[in-house]
N, C-alpha and C. Protein backbone atom coordinates (compact mmCIF):
# COMPACT_ATOMS: atom_id res chain seq x y z
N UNK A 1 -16.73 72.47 -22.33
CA UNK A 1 -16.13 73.66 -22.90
C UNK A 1 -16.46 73.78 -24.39
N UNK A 2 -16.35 73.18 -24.95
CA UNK A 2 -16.57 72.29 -26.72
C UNK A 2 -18.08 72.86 -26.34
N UNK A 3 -19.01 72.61 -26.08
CA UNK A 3 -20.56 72.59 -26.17
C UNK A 3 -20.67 74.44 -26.14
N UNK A 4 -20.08 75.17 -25.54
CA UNK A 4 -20.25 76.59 -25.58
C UNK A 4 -19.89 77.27 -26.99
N UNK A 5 -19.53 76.69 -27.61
CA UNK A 5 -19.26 77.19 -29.04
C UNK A 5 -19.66 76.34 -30.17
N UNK A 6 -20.52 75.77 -29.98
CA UNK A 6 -21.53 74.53 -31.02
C UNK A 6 -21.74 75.66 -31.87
N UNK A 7 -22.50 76.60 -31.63
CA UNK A 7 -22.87 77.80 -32.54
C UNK A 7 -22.00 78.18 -33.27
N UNK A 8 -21.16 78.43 -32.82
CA UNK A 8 -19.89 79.22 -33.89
C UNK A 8 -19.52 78.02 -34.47
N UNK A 9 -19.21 76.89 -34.23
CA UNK A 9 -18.60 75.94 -35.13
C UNK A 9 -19.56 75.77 -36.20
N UNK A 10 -20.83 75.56 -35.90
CA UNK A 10 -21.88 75.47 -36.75
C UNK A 10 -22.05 76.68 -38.13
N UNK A 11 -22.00 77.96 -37.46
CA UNK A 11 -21.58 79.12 -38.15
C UNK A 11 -20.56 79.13 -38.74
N UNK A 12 -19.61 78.70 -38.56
CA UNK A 12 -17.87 78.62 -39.21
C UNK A 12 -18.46 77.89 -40.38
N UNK A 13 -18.43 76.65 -40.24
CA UNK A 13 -18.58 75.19 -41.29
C UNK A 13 -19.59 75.97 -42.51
N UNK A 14 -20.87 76.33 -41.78
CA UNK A 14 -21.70 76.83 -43.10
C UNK A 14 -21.25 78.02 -43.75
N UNK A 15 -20.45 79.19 -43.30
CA UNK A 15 -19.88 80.02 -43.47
C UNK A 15 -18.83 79.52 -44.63
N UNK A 16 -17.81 78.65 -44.45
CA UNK A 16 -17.14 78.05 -45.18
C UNK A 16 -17.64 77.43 -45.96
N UNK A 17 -18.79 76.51 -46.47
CA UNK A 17 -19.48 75.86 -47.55
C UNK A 17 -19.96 76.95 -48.44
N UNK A 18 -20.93 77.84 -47.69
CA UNK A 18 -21.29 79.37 -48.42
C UNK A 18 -20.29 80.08 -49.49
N UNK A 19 -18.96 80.09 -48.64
CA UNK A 19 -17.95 80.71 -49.72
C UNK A 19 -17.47 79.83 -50.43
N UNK A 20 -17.44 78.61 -50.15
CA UNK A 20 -16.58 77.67 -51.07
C UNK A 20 -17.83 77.64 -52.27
N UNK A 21 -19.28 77.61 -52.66
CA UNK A 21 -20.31 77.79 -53.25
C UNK A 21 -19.80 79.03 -54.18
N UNK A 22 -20.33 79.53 -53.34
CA UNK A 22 -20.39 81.32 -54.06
C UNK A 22 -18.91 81.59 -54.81
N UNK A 23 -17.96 81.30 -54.49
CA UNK A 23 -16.62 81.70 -55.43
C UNK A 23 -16.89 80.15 -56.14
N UNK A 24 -17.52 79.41 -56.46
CA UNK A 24 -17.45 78.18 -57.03
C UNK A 24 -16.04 77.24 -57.07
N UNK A 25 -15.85 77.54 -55.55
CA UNK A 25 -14.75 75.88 -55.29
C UNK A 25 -15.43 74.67 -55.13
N UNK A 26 -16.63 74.82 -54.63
CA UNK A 26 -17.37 73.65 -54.61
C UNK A 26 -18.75 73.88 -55.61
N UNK A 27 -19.14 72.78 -56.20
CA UNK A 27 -20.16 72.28 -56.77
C UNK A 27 -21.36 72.60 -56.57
N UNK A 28 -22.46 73.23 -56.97
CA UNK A 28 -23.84 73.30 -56.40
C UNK A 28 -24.63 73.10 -57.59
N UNK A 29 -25.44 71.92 -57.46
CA UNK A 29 -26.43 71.77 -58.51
C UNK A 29 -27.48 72.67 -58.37
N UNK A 30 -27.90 73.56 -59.39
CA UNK A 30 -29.02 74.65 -59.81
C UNK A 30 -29.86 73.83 -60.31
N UNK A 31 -31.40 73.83 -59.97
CA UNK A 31 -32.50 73.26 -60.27
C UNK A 31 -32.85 73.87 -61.49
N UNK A 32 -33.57 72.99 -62.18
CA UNK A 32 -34.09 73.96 -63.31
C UNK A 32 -34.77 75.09 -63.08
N UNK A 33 -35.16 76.31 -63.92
CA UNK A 33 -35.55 77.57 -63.94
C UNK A 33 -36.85 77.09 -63.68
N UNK A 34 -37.47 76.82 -63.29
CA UNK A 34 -39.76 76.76 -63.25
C UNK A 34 -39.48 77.95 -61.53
N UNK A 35 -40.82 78.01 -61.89
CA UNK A 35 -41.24 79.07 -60.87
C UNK A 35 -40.88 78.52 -59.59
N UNK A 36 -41.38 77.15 -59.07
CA UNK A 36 -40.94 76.57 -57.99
C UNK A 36 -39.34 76.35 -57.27
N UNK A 37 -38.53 76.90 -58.31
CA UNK A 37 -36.93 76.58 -57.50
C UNK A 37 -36.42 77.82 -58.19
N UNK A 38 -36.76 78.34 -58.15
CA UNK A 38 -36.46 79.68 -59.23
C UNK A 38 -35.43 80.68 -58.18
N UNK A 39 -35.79 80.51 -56.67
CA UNK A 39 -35.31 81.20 -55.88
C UNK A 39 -33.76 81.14 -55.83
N UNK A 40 -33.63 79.57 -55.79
CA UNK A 40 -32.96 79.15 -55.58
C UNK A 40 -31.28 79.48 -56.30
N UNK A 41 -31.50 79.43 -57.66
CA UNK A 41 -30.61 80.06 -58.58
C UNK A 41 -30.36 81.16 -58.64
N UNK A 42 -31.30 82.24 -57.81
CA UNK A 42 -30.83 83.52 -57.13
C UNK A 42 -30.26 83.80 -56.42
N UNK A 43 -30.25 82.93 -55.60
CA UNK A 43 -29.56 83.26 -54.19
C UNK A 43 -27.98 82.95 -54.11
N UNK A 44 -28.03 81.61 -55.07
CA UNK A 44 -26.51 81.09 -55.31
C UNK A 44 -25.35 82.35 -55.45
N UNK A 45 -25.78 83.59 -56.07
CA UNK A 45 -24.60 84.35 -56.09
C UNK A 45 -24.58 84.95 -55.12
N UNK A 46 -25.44 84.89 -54.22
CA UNK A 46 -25.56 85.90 -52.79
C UNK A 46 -24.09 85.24 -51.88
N UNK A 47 -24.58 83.65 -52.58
CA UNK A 47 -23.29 83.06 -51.62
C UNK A 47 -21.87 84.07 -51.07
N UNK A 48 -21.36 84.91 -52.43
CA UNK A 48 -20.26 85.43 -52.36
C UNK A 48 -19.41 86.35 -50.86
N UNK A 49 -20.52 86.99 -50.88
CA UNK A 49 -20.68 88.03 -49.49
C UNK A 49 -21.43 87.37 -48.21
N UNK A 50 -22.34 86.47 -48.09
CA UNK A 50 -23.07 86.01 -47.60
C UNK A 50 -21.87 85.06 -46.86
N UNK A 51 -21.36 84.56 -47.81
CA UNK A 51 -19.98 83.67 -46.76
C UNK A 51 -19.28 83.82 -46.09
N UNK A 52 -18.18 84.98 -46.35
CA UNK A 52 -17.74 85.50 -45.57
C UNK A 52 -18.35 86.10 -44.76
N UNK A 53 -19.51 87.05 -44.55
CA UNK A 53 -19.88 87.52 -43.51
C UNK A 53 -20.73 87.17 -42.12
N UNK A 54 -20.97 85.73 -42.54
CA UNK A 54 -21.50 84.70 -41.54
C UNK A 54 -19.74 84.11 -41.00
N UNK A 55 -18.69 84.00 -41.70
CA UNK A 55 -17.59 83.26 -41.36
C UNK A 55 -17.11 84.42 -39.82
N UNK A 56 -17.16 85.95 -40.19
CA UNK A 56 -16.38 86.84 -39.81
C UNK A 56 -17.38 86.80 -38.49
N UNK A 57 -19.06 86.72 -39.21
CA UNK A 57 -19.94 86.47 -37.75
C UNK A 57 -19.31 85.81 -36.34
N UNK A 58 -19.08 84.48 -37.03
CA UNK A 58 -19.12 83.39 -36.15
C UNK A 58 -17.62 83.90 -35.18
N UNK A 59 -16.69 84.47 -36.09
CA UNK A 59 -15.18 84.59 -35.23
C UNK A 59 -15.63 85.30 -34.17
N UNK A 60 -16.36 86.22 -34.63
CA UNK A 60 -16.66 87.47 -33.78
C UNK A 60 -17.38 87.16 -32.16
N UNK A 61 -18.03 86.20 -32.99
CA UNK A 61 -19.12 85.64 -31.42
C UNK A 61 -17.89 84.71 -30.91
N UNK A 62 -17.30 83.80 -31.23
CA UNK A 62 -16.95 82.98 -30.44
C UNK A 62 -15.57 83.47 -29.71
N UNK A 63 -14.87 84.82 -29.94
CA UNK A 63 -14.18 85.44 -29.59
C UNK A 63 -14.96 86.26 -27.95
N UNK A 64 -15.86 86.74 -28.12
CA UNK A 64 -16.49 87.88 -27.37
C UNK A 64 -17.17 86.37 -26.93
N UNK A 65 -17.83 85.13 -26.50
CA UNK A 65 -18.21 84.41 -25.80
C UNK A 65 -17.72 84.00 -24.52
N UNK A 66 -18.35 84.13 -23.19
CA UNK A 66 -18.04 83.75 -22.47
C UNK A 66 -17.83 82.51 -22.11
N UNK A 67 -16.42 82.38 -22.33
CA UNK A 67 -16.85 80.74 -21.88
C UNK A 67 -15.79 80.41 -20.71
């Protein structure tokens, strides 16, 4: 029963790290600025919206899943 919703738990957890990031409850080391990680320090504020809407994802699927 547990194995039909690996996905959503998987989705939940990163969903939850994403927002805990992006509102900065948790810690994320930013690489220095060089061209090579440069992305990276961009994306960090995406966290904000990006979290919750993978969190709301995952409810959504594992609600509407047949299991």
């Amino acid at each position: 029963m547990i194995a039909a919703y690996i996905d959503e738990v998987i989705m939940f957890c990163a969903g939850l790290w994403m927002t805990g990031v992006g509102f900065r409850y948790l810690s994320f080391p930013t690489p220095d600025q060089s061209a090579k990680n440069a992305w990276l320090a961009n994306i960090v504020p995406h966290f904000k919206w990006m979290g919750p809407l993978l969190l709301i994802i995952a409810i959504v699927l594992a609600i509407v899943s047949p299991a």
